[in-house]
Structures are given as C-alpha cells and as structure tokens.
Protein backbone atom coordinates (compact mmCIF):
# COMPACT_ATOMS: atom_id res chain seq x y z
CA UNK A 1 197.54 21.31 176.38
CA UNK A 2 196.96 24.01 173.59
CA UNK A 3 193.64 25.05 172.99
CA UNK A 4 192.22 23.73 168.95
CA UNK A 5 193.06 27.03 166.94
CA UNK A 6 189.42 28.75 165.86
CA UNK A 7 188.68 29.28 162.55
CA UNK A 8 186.67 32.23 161.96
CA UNK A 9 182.66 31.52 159.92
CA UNK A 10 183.48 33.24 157.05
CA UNK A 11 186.57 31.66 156.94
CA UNK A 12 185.23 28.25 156.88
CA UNK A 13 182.69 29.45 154.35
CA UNK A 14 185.01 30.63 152.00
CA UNK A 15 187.03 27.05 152.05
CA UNK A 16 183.88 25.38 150.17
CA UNK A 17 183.47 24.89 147.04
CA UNK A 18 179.97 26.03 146.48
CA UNK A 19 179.15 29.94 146.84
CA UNK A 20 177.09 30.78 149.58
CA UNK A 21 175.11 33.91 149.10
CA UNK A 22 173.42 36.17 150.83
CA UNK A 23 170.83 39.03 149.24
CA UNK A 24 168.61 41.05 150.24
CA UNK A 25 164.84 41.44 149.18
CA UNK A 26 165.67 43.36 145.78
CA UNK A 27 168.08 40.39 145.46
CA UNK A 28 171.26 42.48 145.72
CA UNK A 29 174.46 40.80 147.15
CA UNK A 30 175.13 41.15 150.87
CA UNK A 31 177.61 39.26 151.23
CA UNK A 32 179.41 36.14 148.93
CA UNK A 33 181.98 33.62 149.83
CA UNK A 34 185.19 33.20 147.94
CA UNK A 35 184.22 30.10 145.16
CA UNK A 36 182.37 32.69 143.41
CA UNK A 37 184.90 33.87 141.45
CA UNK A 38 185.78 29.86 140.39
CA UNK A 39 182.71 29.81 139.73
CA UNK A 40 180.79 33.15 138.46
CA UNK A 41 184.27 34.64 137.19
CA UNK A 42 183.79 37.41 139.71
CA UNK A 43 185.37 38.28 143.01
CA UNK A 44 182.61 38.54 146.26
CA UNK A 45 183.82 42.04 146.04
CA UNK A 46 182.78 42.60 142.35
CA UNK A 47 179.52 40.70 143.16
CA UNK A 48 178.37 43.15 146.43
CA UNK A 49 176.40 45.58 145.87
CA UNK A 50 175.05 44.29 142.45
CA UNK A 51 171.34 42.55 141.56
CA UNK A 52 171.60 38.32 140.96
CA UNK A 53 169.96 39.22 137.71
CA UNK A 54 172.60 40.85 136.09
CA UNK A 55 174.22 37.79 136.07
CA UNK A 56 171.65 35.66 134.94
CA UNK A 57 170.89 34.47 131.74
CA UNK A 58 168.15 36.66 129.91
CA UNK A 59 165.85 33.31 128.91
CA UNK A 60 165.92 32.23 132.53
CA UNK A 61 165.31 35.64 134.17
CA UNK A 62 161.10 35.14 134.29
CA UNK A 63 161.04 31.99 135.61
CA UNK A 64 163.72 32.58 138.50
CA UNK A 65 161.68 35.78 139.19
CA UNK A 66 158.92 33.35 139.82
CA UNK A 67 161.11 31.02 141.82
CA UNK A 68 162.31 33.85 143.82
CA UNK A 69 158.86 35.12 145.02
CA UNK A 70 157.56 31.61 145.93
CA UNK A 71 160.70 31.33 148.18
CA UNK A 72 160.23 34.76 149.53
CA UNK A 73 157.06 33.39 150.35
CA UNK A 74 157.81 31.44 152.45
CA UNK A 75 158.37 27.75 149.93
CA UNK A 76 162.41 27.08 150.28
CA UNK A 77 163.81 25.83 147.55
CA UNK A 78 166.59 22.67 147.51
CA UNK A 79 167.05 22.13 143.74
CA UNK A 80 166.19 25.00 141.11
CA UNK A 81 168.25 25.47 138.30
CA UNK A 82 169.47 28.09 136.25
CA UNK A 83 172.20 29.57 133.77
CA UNK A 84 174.39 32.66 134.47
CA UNK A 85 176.42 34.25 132.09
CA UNK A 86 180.36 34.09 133.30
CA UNK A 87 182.65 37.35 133.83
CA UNK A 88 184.33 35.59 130.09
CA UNK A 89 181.27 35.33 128.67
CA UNK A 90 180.27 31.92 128.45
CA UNK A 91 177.13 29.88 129.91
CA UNK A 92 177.38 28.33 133.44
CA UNK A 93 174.59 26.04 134.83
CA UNK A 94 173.49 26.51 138.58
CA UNK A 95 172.02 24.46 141.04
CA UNK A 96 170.52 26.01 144.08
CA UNK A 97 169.38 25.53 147.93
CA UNK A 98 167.49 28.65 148.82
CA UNK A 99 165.76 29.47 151.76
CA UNK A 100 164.01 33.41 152.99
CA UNK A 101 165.15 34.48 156.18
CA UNK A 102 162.11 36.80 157.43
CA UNK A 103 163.04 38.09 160.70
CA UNK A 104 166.25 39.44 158.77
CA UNK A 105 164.52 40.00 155.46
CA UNK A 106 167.63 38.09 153.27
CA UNK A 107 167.81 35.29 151.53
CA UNK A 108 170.55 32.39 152.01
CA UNK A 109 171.00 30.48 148.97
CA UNK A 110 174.18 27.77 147.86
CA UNK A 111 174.97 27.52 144.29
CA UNK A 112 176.48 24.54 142.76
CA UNK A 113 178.20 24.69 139.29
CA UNK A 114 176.23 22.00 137.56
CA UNK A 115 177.69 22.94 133.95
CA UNK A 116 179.85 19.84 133.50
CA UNK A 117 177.11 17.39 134.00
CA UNK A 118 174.65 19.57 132.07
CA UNK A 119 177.28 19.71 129.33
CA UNK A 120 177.39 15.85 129.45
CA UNK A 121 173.67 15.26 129.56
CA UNK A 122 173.72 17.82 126.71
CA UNK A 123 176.58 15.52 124.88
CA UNK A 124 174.63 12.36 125.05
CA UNK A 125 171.12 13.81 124.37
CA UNK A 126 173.22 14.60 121.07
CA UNK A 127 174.50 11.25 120.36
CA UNK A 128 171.07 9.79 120.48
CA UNK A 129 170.11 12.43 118.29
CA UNK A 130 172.87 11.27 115.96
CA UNK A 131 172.17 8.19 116.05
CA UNK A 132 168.52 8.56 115.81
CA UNK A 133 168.56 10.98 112.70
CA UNK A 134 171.10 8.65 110.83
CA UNK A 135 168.35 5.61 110.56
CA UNK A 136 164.98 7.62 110.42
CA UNK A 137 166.42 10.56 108.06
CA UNK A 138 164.55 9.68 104.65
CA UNK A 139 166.96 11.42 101.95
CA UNK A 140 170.36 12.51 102.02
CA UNK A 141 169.77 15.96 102.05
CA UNK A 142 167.42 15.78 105.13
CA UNK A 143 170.28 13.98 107.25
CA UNK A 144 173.23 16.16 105.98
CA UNK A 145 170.61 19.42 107.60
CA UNK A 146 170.11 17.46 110.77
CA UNK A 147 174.04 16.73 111.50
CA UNK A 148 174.61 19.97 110.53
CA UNK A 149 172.08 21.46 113.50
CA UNK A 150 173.05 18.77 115.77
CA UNK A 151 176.62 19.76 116.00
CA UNK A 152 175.87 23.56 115.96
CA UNK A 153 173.86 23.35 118.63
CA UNK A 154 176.60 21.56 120.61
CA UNK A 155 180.01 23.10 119.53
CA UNK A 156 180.64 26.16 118.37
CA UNK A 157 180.80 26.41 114.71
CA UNK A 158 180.16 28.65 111.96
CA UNK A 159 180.71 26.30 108.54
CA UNK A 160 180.06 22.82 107.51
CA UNK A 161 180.49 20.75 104.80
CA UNK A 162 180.23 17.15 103.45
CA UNK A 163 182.32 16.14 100.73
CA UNK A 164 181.81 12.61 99.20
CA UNK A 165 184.70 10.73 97.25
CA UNK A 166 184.09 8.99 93.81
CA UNK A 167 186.93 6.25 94.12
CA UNK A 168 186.26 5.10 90.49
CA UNK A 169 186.93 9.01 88.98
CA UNK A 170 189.15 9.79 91.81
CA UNK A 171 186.66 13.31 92.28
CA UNK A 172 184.99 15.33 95.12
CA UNK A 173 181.61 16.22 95.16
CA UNK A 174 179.95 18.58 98.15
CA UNK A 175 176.34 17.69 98.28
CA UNK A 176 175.83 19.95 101.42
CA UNK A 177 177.67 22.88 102.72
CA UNK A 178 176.27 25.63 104.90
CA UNK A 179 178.15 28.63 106.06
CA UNK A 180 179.74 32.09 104.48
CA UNK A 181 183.08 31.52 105.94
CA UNK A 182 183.44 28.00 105.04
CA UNK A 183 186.58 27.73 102.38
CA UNK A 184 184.80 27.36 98.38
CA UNK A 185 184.59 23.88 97.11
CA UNK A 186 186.90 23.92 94.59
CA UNK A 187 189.40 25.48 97.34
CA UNK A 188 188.80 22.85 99.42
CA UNK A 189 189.17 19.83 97.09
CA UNK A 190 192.46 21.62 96.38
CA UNK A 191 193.08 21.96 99.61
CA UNK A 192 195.91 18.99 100.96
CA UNK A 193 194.33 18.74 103.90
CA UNK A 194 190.89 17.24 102.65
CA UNK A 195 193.64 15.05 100.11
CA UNK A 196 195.60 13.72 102.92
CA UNK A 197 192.36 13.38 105.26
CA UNK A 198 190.74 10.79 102.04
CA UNK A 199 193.75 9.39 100.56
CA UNK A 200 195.32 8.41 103.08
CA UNK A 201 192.72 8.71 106.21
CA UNK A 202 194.14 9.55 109.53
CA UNK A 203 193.10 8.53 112.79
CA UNK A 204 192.36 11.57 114.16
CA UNK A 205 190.98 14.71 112.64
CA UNK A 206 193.00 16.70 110.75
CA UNK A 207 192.81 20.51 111.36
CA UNK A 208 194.19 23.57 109.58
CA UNK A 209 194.63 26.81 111.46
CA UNK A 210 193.34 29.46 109.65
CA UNK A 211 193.24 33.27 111.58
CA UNK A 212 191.11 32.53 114.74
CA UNK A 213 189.34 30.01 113.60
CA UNK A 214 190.11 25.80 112.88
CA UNK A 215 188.78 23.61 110.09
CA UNK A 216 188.71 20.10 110.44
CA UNK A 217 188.63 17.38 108.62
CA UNK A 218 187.38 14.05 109.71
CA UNK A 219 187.04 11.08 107.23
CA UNK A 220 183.72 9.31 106.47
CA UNK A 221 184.62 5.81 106.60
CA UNK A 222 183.05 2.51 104.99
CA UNK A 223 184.14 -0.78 105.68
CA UNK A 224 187.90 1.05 106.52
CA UNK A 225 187.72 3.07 103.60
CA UNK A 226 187.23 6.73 102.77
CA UNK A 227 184.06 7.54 101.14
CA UNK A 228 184.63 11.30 101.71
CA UNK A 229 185.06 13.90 104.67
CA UNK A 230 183.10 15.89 107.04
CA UNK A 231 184.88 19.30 107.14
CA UNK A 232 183.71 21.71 110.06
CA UNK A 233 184.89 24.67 110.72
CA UNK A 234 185.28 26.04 114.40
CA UNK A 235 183.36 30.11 115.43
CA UNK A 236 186.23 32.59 115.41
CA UNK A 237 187.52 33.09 118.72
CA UNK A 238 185.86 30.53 120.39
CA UNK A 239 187.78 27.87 122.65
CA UNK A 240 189.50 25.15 120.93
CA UNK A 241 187.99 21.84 120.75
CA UNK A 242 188.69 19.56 123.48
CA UNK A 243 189.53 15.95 122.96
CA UNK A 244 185.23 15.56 124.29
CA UNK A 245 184.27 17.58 121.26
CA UNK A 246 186.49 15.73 118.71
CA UNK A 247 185.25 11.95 119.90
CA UNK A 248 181.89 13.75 118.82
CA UNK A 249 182.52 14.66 115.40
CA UNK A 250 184.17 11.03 114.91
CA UNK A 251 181.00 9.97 116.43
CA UNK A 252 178.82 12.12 113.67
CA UNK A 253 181.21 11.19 110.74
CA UNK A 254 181.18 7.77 111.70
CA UNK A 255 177.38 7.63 111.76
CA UNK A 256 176.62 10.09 108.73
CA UNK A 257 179.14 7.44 106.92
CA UNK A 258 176.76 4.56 107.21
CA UNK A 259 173.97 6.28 106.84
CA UNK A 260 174.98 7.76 103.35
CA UNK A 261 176.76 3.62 102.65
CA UNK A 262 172.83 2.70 103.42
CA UNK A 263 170.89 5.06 101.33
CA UNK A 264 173.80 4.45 98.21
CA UNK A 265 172.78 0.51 98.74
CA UNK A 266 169.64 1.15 98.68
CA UNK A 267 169.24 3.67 95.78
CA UNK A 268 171.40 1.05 94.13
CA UNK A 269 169.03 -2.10 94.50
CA UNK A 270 166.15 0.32 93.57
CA UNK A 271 167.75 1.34 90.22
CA UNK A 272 169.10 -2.49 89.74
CA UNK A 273 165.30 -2.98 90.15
CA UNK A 274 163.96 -0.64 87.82
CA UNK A 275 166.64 -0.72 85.17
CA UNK A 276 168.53 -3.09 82.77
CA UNK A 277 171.25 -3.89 83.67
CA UNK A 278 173.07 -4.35 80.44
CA UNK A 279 172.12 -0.75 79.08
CA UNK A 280 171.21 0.83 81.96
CA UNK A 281 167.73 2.08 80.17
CA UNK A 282 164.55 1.72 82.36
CA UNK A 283 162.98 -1.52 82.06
CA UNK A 284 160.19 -2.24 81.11
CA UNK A 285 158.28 -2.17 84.56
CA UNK A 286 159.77 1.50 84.71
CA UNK A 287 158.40 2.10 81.26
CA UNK A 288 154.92 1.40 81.77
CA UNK A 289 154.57 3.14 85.09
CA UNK A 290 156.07 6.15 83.96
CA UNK A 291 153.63 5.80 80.41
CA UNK A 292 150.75 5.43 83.42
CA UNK A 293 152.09 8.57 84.92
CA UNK A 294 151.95 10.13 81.17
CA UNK A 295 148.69 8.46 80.59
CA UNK A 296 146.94 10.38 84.11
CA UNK A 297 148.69 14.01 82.81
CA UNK A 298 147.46 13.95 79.64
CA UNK A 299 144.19 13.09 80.78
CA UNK A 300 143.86 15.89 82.59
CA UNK A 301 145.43 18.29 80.56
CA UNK A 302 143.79 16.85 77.26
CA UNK A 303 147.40 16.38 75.97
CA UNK A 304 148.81 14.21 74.02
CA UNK A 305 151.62 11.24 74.02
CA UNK A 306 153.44 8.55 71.83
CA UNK A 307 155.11 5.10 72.31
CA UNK A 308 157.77 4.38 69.84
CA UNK A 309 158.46 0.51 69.29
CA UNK A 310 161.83 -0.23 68.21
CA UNK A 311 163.29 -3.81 66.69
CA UNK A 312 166.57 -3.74 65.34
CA UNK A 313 166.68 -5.40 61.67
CA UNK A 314 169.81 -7.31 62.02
CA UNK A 315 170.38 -7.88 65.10
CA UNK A 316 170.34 -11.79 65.78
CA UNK A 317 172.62 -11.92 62.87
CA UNK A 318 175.26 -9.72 64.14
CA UNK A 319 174.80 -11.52 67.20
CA UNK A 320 175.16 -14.73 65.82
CA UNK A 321 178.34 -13.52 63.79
CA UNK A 322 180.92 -12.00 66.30
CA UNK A 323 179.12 -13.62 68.87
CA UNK A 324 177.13 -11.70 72.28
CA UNK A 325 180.25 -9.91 73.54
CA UNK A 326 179.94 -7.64 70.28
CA UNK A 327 176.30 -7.97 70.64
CA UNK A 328 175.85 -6.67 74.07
CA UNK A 329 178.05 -3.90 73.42
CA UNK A 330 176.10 -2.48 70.37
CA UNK A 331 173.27 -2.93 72.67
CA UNK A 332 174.99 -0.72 74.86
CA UNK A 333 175.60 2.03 72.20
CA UNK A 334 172.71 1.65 70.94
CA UNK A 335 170.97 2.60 73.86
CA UNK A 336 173.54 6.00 74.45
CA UNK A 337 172.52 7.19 70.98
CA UNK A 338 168.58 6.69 71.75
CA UNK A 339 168.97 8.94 74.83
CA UNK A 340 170.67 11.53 72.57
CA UNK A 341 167.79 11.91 70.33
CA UNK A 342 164.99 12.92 72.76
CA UNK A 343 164.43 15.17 75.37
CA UNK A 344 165.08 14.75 78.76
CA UNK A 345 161.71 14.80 79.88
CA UNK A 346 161.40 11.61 77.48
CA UNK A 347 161.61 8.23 78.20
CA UNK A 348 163.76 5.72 76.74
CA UNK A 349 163.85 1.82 78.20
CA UNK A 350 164.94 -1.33 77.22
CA UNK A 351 162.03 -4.42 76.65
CA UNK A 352 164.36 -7.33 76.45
CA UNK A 353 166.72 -9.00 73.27
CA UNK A 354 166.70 -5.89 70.61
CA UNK A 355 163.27 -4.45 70.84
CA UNK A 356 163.41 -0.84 72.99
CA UNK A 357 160.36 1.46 73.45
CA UNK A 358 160.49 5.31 73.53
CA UNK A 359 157.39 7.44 75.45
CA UNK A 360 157.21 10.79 74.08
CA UNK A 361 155.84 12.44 77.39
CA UNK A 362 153.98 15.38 75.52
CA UNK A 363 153.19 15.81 71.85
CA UNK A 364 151.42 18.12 70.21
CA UNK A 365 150.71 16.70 66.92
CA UNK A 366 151.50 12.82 65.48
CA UNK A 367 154.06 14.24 63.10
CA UNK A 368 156.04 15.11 66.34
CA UNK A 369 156.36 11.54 66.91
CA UNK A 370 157.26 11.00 63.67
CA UNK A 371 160.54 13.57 63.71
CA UNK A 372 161.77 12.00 66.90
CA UNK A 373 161.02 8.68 64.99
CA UNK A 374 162.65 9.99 61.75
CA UNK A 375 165.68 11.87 64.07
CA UNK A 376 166.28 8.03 65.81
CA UNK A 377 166.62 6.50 62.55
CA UNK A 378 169.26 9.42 61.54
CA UNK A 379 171.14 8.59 64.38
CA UNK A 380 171.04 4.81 64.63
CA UNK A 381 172.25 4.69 60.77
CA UNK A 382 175.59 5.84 61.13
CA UNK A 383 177.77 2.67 61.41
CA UNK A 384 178.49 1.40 65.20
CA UNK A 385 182.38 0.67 65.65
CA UNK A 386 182.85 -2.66 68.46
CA UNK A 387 185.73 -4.30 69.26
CA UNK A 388 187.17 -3.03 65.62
CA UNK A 389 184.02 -4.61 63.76
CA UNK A 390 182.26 -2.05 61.79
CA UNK A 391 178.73 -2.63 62.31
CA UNK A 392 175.04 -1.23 60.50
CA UNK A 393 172.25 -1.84 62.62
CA UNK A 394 168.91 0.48 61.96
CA UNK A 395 165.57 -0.25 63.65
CA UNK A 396 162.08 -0.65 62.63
CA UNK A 397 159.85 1.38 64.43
CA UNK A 398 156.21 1.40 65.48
CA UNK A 399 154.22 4.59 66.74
CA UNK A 400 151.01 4.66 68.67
CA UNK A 401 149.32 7.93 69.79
CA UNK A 402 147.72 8.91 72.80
CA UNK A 403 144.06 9.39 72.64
CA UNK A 404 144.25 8.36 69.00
CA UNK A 405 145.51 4.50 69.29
CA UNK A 406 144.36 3.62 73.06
CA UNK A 407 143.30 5.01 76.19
CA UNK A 408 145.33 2.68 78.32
CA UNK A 409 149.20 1.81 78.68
CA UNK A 410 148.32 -1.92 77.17
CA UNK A 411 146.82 -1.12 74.04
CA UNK A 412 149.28 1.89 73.28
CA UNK A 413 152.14 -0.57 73.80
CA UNK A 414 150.38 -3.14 71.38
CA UNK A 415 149.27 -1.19 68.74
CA UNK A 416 152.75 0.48 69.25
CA UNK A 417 154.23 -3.39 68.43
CA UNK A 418 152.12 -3.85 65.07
CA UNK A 419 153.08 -0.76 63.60
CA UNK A 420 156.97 -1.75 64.40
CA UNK A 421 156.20 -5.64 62.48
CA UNK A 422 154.20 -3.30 59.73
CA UNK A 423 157.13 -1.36 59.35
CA UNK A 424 159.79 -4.60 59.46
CA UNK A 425 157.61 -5.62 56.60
CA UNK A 426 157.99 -2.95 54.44
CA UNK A 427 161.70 -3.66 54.50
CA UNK A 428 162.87 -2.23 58.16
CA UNK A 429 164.77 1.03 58.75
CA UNK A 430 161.57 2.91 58.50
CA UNK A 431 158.67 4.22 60.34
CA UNK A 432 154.97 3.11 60.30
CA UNK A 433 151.90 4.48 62.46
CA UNK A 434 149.52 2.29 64.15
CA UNK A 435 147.55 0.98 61.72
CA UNK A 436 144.32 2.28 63.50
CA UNK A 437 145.72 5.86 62.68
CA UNK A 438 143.97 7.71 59.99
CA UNK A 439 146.17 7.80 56.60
C-alpha cells in the first residue's frame, strides 16, 4: 500500500483563499501566501519586505495603528476591518483574525476580502436613502441635490442632470444639472439619445459613448409614461457600469419620478386652491393674504399701498347676449390684459362674476394709483375680439389708499368697493377715490 502523498505547509497555505500573513513588529511582511495577489493585486513576492501600511487606506491608517498595538499587546483580534488600496487602484475591504506571537516577536493575521458584501451593504444603505429622500425632500430642488450625492457617492460619476418633459409643448426643461463635463442643455435636448430615451422610452438605459467616459439616459416614468430623463454621466476611465449599478439608477429614476409626479400634484391642488380657475388670477383668499402681507410691510416701513376695485360696465349684458361661452372668454382676456398693466411685484386676482381687485404693493403717492388706474382703463378700452364678436367692455374702478382709507385689509377692500359704485355712477369707464380721500 502507497504511503498518502505529503503536501508541504506552505503549500496547503497557499491553496486558501484568504491571505495568511506574517509581519514582524514594524509590521513588515515576512512571509504571504499566494491569494494575495487575488486579493491585494500583488504577488507575496512584491508584498515581502514592504510595511502593511503602504497598502492601507490613508483614513484607516490611525485607527489600525491602534488596533495593531492592542494586539501586540497581547488582545488578539478575530474581526477588525479595514480598506487597502489595490495594486489597480481601487478600494478593497478587509476582514481580519490577528493574533501576536511573542516568543517569535511576529504577528499571524488572515485577511478576508469583505468588499462585495461591503459594496452590497453600501448598495442598500443607498436605496433606503433613495427612498427615504424621495418622501421627506420638501422642494424639488432639495431632492434633485440629494439624488445627485446619493449616486456619486456610490458610482463613479462626474455629471448629472434632470431633464423634465412638457408633453403639452412637446419641450425640455433641466431644472438641475451639476457637473463641467456634462454635455450643455441645449446639446442635450438635441441630442437623439435623450429624444429616443422620452419619446419612445426604452427599457433599459440608453448610453452614448463619448471618449472614456458613458452618458446615460434613463427615463423618468409616470403611470408608463415619460415625464423626462435622468442623464448621468460615468468618471473618465473608470469601470463600466455593471448590470448592479444600472438596476440602481432605474431604482433612483424610478423614485425621483414619483417624487417630482407628487410635488406637481400637489403644487397643482395648492394653486387650484388659491386661484380661479377660469382666469387663473389669485382669488380672492390669495388677495387678501397677500394685501395682509402688504399691510405688515408697509407698516413697518411707513409705506404706502392701494386696492383697485374693478366692475366691468357691461358685462351681464354681453353675457346675456352671446351667451357665457363668449363671456368666460372675455373674462379670460380680460384678466391677461390686467396683468400687463402692472408690475410684477403687483397683484392682480379675480373676486367672482366681473368685479377684479388690483393691490398696488408699494406706492409712493395716490396719483400712482391713479396712473395704474388710468393705464388699466387704456388698456381694457381697446375692443376684445371672441369667437369673431367684437366686443367693448371698460371697467369702473374704485381706489383706496393705505394709511389714508384704512388700516386693515377689510376696510381698504370696502372703501375700495364704494369708490368703484361712485365711479359706476358717474357713468363707468372712469376712476373715483375713496370717498374718505381728501379732494
């Protein structure tokens, strides 16, 4: 019977698939078993000779220093971690069993390559962070910043971008973008890429190669729709993205998609809220809390403000006439040409039927009020053209000044409404001050 053939130790040692280590008290290698270059990059012949800490990562140097001497000690270790920096450059994680051999003044240590399941905690920490920052972010804005760090700290990119589709005007809009190298806007919406990744969406990301470096595009989708694209760009001369790193950015774009569907819904019932509906002016529960917002300013400021009151003359009787199809739309025009003749830091809102109210934010004398009163009656006098009908519909209008005709919202808005009826009286398309102000 032939003896069982002998395998020599370092044999044996050099058929596992951890690295075990030996180093002496400055931590130099003595000697290292094969799976060190699987999993360091570097040969055990490289690796003699040379310090542990060459290898490992700069952040984690101190606190394996302070592993090290606790160990040398006399504490053995069974489970410290740490990161060392590969022969090609990238990040490794390390688990090790370490234990200081006095009588021979070495330590023994095995080192397990832990990076794949560090990589995966790493993953999923970010998908709860996804997910997380898609319901708690509280604007747009915030939540486009947050993806953006989210994926940068987990793949390696050096551009990003979120482009939103209007469906109705068939146009792109970029409300974020970060990154020098990251192709212009207008280039991009250009670009046949982004056009074939909205209209129509693929499945899977579409990338363009560009140099060293990939851009993708992955759709944001609603309901099965395209609402626009998330369009990352990969680091130059970094490893292509593995099929790992592209469920991710589906994951992102698919989460980023309903969060920007939920804050477009709710913007949407908060304007519905706050405005008419028919002319799309504030109404009046806008109105009076932005003249309450006017009111507090010019209070402390020692400013002043005006309400304009506005009825139009004939209204009910063009209304009545061609009936409220042609009614609502000269509402509707109406309303476009009031915005037109004040500022944009004025307000212009709708109170219900034909009356409208203007709030001149700041004034500095009444006769301001009454150009902006005088330049609305310009404007409104010109004929309205509806559904072929040419129309004439001016207003009478009512102006109260702030401190002059009320301290308060209510009375400015009443005294406001009697000058508008003493105007109507004196035969409409005209102007008329409270009748509290001074002649």
């Amino acid at each position: 019977m032939n003896p069982a053939p002998v395998i020599s130790h370092d044999k044996l040692l050099d058929l596992l698939l951890d690295v075990v280590c030996v180093v002496n008290k400055e931590g130099r290698f003595l000697s290292v078993s094969a799976a060190s270059e699987r999993v360091f990059g570097y040969t055990p012949q490289e690796l003699i000779g040379r310090t542990a800490f060459e290898l490992i990562h700069p952040d984690d140097q101190e606190a394996t220093r302070q592993i090290v001497e606790r160990i040398t000690a006399g504490q053995p270790s069974s489970d410290h971690e740490n990161r060392y920096i590969h022969k090609q450059g990238h990040i490794v994680h390390i688990m090790w069993s370490t234990q200081w051999f006095a009588a021979e003044q070495v330590r023994v240590g095995v080192a397990r390559d832990i990076t794949a399941r560090k990589q995966a905690e790493a993953r999923q920490a970010a998908v709860y962070a996804v997910s997380a920052a898609a319901h708690s972010a509280e604007t747009l804005p915030a939540l486009y910043q947050q993806m953006h760090t989210l994926i940068d700290q987990n793949l390696p990119i050096e551009a990003f971008s979120v482009a939103l589709h209007d469906a109705e005007r068939d146009q792109l809009s970029f409300p974020y973008q970060a990154g020098d190298s990251l192709t212009a806007p207008a280039q991009i919406a250009a670009n046949p890429l982004l056009a074939q990744t909205i209209r129509p969406y693929p499945h899977t990301p579409k990338t363009e190669h560009s140099g060293q470096s990939n851009q993708f595009c992955i759709p944001l989708l609603h309901d099965g729709a395209p609402i626009g694209a998330l369009v990352v760009q990969s680091r130059r001369g970094s490893p292509a993205f593995n099929a790992r790193d592209t469920e991710f950015l589906h994951f992102v774009a698919s989460q980023l998609a309903t969060a920007i569907s939920r804050h477009r819904a709710h913007d949407k019932l908060s304007f519905l809220a706050q405005h008419d509906q028919l002319t799309q002016l504030p109404n009046r529960a806008l109105l009076m809390d932005r003249l309450q917002g006017a009111l507090l300013r010019a209070q402390r400021t020692g400013g002043q403000l005006a309400v304009l009151y506005l009825d139009l003359d004939s209204f009910k009787q063009i209304n009545d006439t061609y009936g409220h199809g042609v009614g609502d739309q000269l509402l509707q025009q109406v309303a476009v040409r009031l915005r037109q003749s004040v500022r944009e830091s004025d307000s212009c809102g709708r109170l219900g039927g034909d009356e409208f109210a203007v709030l001149l934010d700041s004034v500095g004398q009444r006769q301001d009020a009454a150009s902006v009163a005088e330049k609305i009656l310009s404007t409104l006098a010109a004929p309205f053209l509806v559904e072929g009908h040419t129309l004439t519909c001016t207003p009478s209008v009512g102006i109260a000044v702030y401190p002059e005709h009320g301290q308060n919202e209510r009375l400015l808005m009443q005294h406001a409404d009697n000058a508008m009826y003493a105007a109507k009286r004196n035969g409409g398309a005209s102007y008329a001050f409270s009748p509290n102000a001074p002649a």
